[in-house]
C-alpha atoms as a PDB file:
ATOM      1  CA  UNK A   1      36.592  -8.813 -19.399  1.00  0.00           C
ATOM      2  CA  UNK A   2      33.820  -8.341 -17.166  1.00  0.00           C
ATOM      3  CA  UNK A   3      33.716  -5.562 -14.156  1.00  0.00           C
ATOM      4  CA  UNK A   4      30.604  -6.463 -11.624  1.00  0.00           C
ATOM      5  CA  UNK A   5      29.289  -4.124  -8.659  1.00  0.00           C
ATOM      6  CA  UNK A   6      26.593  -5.061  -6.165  1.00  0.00           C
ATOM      7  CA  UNK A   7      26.294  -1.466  -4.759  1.00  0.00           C
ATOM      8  CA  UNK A   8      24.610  -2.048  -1.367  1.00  0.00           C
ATOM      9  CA  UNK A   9      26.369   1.327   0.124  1.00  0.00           C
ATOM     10  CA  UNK A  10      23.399   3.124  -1.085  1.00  0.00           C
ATOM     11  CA  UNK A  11      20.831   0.434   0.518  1.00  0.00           C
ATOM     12  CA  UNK A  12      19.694   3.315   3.126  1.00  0.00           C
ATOM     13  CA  UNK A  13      16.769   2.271   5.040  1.00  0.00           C
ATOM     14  CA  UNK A  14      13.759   3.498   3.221  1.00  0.00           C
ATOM     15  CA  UNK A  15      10.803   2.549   5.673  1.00  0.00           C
ATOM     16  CA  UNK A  16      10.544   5.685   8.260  1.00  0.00           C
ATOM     17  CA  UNK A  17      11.761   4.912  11.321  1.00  0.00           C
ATOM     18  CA  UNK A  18       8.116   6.086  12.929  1.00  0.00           C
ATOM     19  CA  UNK A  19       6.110   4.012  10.125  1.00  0.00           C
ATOM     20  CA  UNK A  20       5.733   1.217  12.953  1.00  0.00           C
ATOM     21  CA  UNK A  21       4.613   3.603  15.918  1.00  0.00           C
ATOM     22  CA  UNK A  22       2.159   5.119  13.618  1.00  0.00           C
ATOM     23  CA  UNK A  23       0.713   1.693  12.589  1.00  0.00           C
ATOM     24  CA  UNK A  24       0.695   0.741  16.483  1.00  0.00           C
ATOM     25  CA  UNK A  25      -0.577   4.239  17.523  1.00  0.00           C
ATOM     26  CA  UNK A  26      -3.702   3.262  14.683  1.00  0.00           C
ATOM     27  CA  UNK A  27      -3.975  -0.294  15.719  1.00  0.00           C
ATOM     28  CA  UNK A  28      -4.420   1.003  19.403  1.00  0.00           C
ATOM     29  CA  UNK A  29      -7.392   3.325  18.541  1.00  0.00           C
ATOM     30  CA  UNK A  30      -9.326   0.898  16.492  1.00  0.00           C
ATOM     31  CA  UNK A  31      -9.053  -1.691  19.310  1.00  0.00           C
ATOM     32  CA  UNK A  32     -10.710   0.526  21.455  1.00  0.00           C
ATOM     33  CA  UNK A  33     -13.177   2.295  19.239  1.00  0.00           C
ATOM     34  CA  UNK A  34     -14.076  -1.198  18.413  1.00  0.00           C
ATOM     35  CA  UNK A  35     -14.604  -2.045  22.219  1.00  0.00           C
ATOM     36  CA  UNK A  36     -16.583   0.697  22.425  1.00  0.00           C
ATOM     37  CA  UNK A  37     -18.352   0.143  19.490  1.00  0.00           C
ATOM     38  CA  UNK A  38     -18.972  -3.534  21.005  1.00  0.00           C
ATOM     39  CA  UNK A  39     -20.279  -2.353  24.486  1.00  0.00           C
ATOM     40  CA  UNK A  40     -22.002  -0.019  23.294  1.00  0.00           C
ATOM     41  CA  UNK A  41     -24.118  -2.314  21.253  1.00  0.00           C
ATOM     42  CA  UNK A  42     -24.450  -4.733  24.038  1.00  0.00           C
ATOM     43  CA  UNK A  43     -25.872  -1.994  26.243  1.00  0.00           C
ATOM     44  CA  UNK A  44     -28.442  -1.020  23.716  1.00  0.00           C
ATOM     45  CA  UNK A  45     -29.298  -4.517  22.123  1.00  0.00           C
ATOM     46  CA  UNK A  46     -28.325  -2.844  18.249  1.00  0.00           C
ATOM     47  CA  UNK A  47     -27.191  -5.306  16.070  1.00  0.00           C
ATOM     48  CA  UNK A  48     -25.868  -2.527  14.014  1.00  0.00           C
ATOM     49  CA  UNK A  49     -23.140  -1.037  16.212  1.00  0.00           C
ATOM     50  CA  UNK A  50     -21.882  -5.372  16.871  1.00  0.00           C
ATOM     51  CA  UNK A  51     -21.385  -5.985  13.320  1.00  0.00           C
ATOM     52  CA  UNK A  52     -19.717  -2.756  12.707  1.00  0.00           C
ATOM     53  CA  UNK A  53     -17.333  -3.784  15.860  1.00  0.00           C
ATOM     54  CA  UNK A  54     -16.642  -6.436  14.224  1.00  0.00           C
ATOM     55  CA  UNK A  55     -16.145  -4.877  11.026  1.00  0.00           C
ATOM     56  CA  UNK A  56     -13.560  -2.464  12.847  1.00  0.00           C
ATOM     57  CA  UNK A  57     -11.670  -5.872  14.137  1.00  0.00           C
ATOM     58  CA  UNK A  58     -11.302  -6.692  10.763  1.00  0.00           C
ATOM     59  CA  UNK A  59      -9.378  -3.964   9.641  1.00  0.00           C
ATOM     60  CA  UNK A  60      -7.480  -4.130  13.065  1.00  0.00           C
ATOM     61  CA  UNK A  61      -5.889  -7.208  11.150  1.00  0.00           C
ATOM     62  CA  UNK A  62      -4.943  -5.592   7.876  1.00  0.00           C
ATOM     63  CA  UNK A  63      -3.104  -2.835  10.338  1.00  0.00           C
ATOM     64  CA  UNK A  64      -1.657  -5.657  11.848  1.00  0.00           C
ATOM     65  CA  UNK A  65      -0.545  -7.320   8.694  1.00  0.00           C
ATOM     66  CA  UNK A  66       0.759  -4.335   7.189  1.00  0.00           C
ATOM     67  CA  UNK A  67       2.689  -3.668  10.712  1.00  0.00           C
ATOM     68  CA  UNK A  68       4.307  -7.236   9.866  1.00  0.00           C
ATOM     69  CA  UNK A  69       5.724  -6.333   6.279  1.00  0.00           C
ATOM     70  CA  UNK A  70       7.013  -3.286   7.594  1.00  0.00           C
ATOM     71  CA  UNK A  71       8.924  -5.417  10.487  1.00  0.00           C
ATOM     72  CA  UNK A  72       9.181  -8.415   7.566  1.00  0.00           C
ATOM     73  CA  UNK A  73      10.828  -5.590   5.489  1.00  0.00           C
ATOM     74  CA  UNK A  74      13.226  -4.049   7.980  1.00  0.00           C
ATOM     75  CA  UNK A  75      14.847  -7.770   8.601  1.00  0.00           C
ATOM     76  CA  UNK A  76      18.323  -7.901   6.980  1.00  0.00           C
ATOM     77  CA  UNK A  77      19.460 -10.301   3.931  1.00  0.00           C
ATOM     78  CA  UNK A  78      20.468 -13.904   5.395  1.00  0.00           C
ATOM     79  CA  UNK A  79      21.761 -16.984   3.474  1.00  0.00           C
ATOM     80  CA  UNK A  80      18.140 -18.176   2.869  1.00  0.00           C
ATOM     81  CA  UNK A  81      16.453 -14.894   1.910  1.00  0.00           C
ATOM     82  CA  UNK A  82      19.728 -13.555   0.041  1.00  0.00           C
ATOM     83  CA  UNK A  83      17.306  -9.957  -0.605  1.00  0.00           C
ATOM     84  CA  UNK A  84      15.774 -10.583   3.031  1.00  0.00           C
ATOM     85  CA  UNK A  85      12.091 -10.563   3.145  1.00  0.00           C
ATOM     86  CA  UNK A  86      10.608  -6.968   1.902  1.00  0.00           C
ATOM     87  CA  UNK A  87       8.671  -8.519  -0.799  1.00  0.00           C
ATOM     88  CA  UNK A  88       6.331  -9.845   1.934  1.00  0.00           C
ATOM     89  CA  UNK A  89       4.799  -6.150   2.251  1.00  0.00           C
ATOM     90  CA  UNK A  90       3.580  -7.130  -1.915  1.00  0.00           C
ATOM     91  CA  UNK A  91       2.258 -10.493  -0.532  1.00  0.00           C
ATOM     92  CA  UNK A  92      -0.007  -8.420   2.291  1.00  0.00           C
ATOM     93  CA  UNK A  93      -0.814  -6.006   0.142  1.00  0.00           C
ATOM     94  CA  UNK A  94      -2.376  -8.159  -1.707  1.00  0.00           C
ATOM     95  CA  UNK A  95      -4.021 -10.320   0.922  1.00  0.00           C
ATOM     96  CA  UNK A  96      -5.147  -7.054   2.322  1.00  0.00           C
ATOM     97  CA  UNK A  97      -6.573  -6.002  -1.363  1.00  0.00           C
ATOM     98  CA  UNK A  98      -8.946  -9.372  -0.445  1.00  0.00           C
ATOM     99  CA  UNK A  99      -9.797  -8.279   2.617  1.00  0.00           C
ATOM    100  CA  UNK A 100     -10.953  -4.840   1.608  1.00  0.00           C
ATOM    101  CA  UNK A 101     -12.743  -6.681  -1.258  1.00  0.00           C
ATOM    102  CA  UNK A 102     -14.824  -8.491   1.020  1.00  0.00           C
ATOM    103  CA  UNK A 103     -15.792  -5.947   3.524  1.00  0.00           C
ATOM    104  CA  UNK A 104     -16.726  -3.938   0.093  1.00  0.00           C
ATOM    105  CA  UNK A 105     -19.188  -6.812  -1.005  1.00  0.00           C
ATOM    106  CA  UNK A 106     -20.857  -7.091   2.982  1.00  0.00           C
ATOM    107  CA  UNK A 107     -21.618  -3.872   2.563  1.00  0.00           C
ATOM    108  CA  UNK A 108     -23.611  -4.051  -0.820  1.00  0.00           C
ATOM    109  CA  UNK A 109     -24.992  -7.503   0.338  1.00  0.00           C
ATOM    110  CA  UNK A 110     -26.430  -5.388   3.742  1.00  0.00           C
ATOM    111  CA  UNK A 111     -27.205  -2.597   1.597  1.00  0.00           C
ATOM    112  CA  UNK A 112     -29.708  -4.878  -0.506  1.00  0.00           C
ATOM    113  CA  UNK A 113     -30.934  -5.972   2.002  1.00  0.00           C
ATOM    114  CA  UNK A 114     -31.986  -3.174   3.852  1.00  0.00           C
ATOM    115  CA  UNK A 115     -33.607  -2.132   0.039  1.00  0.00           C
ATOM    116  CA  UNK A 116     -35.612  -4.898   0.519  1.00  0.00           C
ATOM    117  CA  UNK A 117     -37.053  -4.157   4.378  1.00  0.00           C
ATOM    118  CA  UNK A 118     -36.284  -0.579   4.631  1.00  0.00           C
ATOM    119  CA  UNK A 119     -36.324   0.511   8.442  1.00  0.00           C
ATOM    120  CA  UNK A 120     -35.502   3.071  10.729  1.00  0.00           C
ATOM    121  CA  UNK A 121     -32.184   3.470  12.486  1.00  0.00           C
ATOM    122  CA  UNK A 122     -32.092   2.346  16.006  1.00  0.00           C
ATOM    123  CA  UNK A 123     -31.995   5.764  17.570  1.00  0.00           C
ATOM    124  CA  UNK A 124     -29.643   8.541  17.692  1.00  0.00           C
ATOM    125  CA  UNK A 125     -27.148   6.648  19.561  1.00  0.00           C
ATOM    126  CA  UNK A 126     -26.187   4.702  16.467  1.00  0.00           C
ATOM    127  CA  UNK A 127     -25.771   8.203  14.755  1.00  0.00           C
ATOM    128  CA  UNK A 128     -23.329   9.446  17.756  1.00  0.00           C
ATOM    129  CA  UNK A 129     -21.405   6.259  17.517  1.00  0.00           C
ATOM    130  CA  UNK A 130     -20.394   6.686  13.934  1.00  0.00           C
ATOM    131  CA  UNK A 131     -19.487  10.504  14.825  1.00  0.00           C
ATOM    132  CA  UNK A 132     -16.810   9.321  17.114  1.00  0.00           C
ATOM    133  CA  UNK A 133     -15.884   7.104  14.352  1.00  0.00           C
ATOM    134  CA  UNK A 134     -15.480   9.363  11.828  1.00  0.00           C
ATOM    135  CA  UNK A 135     -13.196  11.018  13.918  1.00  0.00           C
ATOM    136  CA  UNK A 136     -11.419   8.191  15.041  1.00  0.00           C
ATOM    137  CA  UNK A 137     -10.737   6.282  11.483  1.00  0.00           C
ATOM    138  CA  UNK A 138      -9.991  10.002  10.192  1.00  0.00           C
ATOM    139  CA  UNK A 139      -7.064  10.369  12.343  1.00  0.00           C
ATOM    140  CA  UNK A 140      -6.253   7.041  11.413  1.00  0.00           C
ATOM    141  CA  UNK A 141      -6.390   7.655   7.904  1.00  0.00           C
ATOM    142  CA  UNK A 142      -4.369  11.276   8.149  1.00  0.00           C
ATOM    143  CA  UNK A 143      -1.283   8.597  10.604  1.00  0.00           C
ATOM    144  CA  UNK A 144      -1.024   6.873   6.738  1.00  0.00           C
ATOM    145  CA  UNK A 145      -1.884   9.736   4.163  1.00  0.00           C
ATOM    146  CA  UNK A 146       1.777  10.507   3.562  1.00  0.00           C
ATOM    147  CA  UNK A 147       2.799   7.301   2.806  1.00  0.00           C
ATOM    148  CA  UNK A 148      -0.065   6.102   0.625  1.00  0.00           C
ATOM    149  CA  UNK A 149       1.724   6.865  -2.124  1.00  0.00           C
ATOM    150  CA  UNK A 150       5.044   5.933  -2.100  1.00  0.00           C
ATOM    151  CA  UNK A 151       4.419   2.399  -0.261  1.00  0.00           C
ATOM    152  CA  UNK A 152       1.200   0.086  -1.654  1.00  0.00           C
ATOM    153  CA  UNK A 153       1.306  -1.951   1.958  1.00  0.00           C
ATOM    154  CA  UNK A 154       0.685   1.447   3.936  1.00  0.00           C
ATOM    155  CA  UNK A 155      -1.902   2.588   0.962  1.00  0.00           C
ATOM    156  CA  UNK A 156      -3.992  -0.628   1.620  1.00  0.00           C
ATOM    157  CA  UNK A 157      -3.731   0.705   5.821  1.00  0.00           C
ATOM    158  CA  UNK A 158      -4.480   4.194   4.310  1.00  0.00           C
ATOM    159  CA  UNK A 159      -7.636   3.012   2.397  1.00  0.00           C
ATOM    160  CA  UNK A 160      -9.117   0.480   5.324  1.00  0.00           C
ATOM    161  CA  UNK A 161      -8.898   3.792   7.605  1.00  0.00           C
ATOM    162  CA  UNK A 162     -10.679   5.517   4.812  1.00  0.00           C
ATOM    163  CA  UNK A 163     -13.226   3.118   4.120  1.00  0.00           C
ATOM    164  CA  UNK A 164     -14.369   2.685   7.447  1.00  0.00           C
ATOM    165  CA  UNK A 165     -14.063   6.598   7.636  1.00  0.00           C
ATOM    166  CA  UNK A 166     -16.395   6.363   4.470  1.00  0.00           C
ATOM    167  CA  UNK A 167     -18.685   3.703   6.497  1.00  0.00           C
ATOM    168  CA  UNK A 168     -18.962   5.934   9.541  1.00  0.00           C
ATOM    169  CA  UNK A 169     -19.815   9.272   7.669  1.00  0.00           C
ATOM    170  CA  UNK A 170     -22.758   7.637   5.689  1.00  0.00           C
ATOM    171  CA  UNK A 171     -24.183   6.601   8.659  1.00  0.00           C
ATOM    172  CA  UNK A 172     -24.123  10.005  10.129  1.00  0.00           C
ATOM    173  CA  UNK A 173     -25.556  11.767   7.194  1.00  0.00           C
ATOM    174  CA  UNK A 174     -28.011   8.775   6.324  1.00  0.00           C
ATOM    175  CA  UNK A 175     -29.448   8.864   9.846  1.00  0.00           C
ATOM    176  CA  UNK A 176     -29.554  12.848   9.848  1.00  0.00           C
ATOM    177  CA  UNK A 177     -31.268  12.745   6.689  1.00  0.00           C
ATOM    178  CA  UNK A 178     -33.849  10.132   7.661  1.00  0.00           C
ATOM    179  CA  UNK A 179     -34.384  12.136  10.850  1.00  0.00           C
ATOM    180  CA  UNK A 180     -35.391  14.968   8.554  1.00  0.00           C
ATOM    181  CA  UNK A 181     -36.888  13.523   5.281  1.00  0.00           C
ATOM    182  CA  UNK A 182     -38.423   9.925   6.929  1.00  0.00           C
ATOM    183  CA  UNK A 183     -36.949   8.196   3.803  1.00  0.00           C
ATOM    184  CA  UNK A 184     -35.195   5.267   4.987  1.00  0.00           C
ATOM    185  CA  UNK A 185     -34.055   4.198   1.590  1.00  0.00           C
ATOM    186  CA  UNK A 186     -31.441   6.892   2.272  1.00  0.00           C
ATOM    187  CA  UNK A 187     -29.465   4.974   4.601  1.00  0.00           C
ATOM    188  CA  UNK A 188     -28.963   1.539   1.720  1.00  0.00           C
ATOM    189  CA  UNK A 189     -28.379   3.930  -0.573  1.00  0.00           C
ATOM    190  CA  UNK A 190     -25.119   5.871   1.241  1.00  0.00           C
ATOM    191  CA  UNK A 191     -23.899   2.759   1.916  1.00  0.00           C
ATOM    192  CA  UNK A 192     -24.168   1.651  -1.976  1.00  0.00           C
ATOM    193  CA  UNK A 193     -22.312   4.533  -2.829  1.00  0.00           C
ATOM    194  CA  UNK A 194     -19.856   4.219   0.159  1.00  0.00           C
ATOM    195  CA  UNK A 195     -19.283   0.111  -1.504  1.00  0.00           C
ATOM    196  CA  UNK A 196     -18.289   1.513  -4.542  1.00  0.00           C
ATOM    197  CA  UNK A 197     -16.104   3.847  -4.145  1.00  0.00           C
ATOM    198  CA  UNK A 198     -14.188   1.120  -1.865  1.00  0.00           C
ATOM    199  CA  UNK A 199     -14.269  -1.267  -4.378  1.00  0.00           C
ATOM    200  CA  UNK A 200     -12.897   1.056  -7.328  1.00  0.00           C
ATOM    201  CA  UNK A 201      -9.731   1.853  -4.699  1.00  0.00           C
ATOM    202  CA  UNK A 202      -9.287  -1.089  -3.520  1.00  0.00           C
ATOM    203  CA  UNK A 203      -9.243  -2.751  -7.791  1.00  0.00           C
ATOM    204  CA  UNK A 204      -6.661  -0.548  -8.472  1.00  0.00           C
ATOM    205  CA  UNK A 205      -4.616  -1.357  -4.931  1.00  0.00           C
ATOM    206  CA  UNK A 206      -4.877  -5.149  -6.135  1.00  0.00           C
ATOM    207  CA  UNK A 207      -3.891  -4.062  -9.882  1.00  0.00           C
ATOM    208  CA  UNK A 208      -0.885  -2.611  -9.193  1.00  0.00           C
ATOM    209  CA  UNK A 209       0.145  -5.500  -6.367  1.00  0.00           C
ATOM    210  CA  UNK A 210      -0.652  -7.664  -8.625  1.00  0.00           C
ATOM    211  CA  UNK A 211       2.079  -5.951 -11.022  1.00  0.00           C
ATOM    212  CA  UNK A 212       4.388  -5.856  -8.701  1.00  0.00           C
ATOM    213  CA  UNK A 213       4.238  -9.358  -7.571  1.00  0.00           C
ATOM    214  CA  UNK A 214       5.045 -10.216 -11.163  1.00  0.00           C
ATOM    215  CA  UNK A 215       8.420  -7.842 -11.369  1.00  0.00           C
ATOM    216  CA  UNK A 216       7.075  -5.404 -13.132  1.00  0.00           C
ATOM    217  CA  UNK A 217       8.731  -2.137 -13.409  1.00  0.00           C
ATOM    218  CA  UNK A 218       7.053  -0.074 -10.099  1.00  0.00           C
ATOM    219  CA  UNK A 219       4.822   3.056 -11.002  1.00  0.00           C
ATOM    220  CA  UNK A 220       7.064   5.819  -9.953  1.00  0.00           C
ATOM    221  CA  UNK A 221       9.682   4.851 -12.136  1.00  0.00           C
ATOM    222  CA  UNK A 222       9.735   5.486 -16.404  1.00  0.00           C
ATOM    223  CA  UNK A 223      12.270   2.339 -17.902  1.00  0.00           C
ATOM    224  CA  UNK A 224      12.340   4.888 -20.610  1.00  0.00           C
ATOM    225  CA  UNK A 225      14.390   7.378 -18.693  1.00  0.00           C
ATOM    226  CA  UNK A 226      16.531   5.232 -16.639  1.00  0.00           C
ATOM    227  CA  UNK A 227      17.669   3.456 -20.237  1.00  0.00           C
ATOM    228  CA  UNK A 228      18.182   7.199 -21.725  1.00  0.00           C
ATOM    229  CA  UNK A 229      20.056   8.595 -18.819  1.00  0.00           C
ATOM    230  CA  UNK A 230      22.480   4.867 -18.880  1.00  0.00           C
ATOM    231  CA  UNK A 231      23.276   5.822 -22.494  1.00  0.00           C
ATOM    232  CA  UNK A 232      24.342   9.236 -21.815  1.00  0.00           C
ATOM    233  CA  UNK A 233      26.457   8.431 -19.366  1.00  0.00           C
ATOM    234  CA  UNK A 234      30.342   9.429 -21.236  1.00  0.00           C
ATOM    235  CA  UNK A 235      32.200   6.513 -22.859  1.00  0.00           C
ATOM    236  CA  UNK A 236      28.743   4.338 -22.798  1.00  0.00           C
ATOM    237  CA  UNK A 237      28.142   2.784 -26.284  1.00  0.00           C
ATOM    238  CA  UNK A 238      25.181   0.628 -25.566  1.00  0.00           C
ATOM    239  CA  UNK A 239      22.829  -0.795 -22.879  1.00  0.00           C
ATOM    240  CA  UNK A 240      21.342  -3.939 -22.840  1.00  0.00           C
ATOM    241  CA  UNK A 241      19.968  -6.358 -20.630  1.00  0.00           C
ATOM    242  CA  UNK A 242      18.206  -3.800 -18.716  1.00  0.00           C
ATOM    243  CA  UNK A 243      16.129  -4.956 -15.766  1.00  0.00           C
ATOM    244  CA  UNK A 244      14.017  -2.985 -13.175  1.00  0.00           C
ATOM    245  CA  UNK A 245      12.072  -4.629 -10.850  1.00  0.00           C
ATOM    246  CA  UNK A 246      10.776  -4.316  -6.946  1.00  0.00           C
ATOM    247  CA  UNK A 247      11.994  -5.981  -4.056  1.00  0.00           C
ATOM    248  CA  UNK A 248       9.700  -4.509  -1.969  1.00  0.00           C
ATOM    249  CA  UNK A 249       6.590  -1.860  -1.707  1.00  0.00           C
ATOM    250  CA  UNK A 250       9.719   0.641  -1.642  1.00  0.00           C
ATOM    251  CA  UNK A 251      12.568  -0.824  -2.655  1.00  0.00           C
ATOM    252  CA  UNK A 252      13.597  -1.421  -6.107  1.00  0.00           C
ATOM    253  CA  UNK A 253      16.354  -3.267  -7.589  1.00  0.00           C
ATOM    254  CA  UNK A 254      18.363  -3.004 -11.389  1.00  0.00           C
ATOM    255  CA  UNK A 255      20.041  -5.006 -13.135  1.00  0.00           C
ATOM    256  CA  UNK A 256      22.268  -3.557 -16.633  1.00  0.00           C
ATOM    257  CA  UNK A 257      24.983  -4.479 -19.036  1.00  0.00           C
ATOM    258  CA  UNK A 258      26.662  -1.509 -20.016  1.00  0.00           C
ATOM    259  CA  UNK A 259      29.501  -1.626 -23.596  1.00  0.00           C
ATOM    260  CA  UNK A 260      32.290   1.281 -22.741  1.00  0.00           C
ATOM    261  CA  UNK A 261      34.753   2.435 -24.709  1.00  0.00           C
ATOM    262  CA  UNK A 262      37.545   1.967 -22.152  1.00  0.00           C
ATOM    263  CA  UNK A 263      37.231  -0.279 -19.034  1.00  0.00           C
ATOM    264  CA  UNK A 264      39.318   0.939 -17.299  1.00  0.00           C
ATOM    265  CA  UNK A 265      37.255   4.082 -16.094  1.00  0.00           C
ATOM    266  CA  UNK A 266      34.912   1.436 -15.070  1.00  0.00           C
ATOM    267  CA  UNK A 267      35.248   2.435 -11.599  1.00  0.00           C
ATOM    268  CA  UNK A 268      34.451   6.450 -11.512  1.00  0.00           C
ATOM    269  CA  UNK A 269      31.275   5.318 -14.034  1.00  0.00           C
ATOM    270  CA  UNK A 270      29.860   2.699 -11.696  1.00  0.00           C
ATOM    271  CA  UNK A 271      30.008   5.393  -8.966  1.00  0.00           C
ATOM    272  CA  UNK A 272      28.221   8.161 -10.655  1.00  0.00           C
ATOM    273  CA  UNK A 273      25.555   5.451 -11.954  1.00  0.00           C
ATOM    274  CA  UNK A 274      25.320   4.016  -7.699  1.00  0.00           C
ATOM    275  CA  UNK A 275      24.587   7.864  -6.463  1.00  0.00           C
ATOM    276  CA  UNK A 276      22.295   8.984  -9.497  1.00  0.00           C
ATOM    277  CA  UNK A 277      20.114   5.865  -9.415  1.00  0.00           C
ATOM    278  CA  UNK A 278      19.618   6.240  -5.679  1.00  0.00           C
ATOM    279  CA  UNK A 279      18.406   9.749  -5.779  1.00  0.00           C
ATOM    280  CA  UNK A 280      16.947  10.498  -9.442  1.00  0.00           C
ATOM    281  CA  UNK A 281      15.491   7.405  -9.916  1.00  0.00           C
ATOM    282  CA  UNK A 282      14.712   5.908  -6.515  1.00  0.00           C
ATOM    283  CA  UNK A 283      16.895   2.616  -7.005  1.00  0.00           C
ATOM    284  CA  UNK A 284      18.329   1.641  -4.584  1.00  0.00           C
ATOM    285  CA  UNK A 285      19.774  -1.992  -5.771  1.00  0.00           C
ATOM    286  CA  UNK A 286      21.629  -1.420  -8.588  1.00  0.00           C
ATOM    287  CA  UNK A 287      23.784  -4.317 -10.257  1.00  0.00           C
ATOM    288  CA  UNK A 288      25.786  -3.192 -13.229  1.00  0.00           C
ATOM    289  CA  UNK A 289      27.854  -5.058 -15.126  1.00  0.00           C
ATOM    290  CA  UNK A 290      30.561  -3.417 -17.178  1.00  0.00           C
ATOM    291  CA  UNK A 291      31.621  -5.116 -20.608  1.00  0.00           C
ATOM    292  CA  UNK A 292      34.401  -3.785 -23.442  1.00  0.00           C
ATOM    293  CA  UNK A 293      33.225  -2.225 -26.395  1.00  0.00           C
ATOM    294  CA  UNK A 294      34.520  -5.250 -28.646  1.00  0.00           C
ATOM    295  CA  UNK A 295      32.948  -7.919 -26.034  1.00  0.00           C
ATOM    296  CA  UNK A 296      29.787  -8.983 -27.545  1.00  0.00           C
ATOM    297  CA  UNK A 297      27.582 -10.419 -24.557  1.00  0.00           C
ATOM    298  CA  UNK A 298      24.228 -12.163 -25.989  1.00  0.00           C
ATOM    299  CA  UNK A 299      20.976 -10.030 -25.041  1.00  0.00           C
ATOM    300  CA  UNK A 300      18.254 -12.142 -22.369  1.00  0.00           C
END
C-alpha cells in the first residue's frame, strides 16, 4: 500500500511582490544614465564616455533578462510546463554569467591596450561622468543587495550593478590620481584590478548555475539534515529515495520514500513533514510517498 501527497498548499509565492518594480525602477536609471552617458560623449567627441554608454546598455539587458525570469517564474503550472517555467531564472542566470564574462574580458583587452599607449584622460568631464555613475549603479546595486543571496538571477542583476559600480569608481580614482601623480599607467591598471575581481564573482555565479541547472541540491540547503530530521520523524523506520533538487533560483522541490510502522497515521505525518519542510528547510515542493514497514520498494 502506497499513500502519495503532492503538497502544493505550502507553494506560497516566494519572489517579492516589489522584486519587479525594483528591477524596472534599475532598468529606468541605467537607460538614462546611459543617455547621458551617450550625449555627453557626443558633445565632447570622447570615445570613452560612448563605449561606456554602451557598456551601460549592455547590462540594461541582463536587468531586462533577469526582469523576464522573475515574470517567467511568477507564471502558474499549465499542461505543458506541469512545474510552470521558474527554471528559466537558472537558464538567464546563466546567460547573464556570459554576459558578465564578456564585459570582464573588454575590459582587460582595453586595459592592455591602454598599457601599451598610455595616455591622458580626456579631461575632467570624463572624471565627473563616472561620479554620477558611481552613484547611479550604487543605488542600483543597494535595489538588489537583499536578494543576492537567496536568488542567483537577482545576484547576477546585483553583480552587473556592482561591476559597473566597480568600472565607474576606478575611473574616478584613476583620473584623480593621474591628475596628481602624471602616471597614466594608473588608469589600465584600476581597470585590471576592477576585471578581476568581476571575473572571480561572476566564475562562481556561473559555478553554482551551472549546479543548479544539473539538479543539484541548492546551496542553502544540507541533504544531510533534511535526511536526519525525515528519520526522526515518530514511527519512521527508514528513508530512501531521497531527492532534492531546484525548480527555480528560489524554489526547491523533494521527492522521499518514507517505511512507517503503521500507515495509517500517514496523514498527521505527511502534515508535520509539508509545514516543517516549508519553513526549516526552505522546500517548498515536497512529494512524499508513504510505504508499510513490510513493503520493500527497490532504491533508484
Amino acid at each position: 500500500m502506497h499513500s502519495h501527497d503532492h503538497s502544493h498548499g505550502s507553494h506560497s509565492e516566494l519572489v517579492s511582490d516589489t522584486t519587479s518594480l525594483r528591477l524596472l525602477l534599475g532598468i529606468g536609471i541605467n537607460v538614462l544614465f546611459a543617455l547621458a552617458e551617450a550625449v555627453a560623449g557626443f558633445m565632447t567627441n570622447s570615445l570613452a564616455l560612448m563605449a561606456d554608454a554602451g557598456h551601460n546598455a549592455s547590462d540594461v539587458m541582463g536587468l531586462i533578462l533577469a526582469l523576464a525570469a522573475v515574470h517567467l517564474g511568477k507564471q502558474k503550472a499549465s499542461e505543458r510546463y506541469t512545474y510552470g517555467k521558474g527554471r528559466a531564472s537558472i537558464q538567464i542566470s546563466i546567460l547573464n554569467s556570459v554576459i558578465l564574462l564578456a564585459a570582464a574580458g573588454a575590459i582587460a583587452v582595453e586595459a592592455i591596450q591602454r598599457f601599451q599607449n598610455p595616455g591622458p584622460l580626456p579631461g575632467m568631464t570624463i572624471v565627473y561622468i563616472a561620479a554620477l555613475g558611481v552613484v547611479v549603479n550604487g543605488v542600483s546595486t543597494a535595489l538588489y543587495w537583499q536578494d543576492r543571496k537567496d536568488d542567483l538571477n537577482m545576484r547576477g542583476a546585483f553583480l552587473h550593478m556592482a561591476a559597473d559600480a566597480l568600472v565607474s569608481l576606478s575611473v574616478v580614482v584613476g583620473g584623480l590620481l593621474i591628475a596628481w601623480t602624471g602616471a597614466y599607467w594608473i588608469d589600465p591598471l584600476l581597470s585590471v584590478v576592477v576585471a578581476v575581481v568581476i571575473l572571480w564573482s561572476t566564475l562562481q555565479l556561473l559555478l553554482n548555475a551551472t549546479r543548479l541547472s544539473l539538479d543539484a541540491v541548492p546551496e542553502n540547503i544540507d541533504l544531510g539534515d533534511v535526511r536526519t530530521y525525515l528519520h526522526s520523524l515518530p514511527g519512521v523506520r527508514n528513508v530512501h529515495d531521497l531527492h532534492v533538487w531546484p525548480m527555480s533560483t528560489r524554489k526547491t522541490a523533494l521527492t522521499a520514500h518514507l517505511v512507517v510502522e503503521r500507515i495509517e497515521d500517514s496523514g498527521e505525518l505527511l502534515g508535520k513533514i509539508n509545514h516543517d519542510l516549508q519553513h526549516h528547510f526552505q522546500i517548498a515542493h515536497p512529494t512524499i510517498q508513504i510505504e508499510a514497514e513490510k513493503h520493500e520498494c527497490p532504491e533508484c
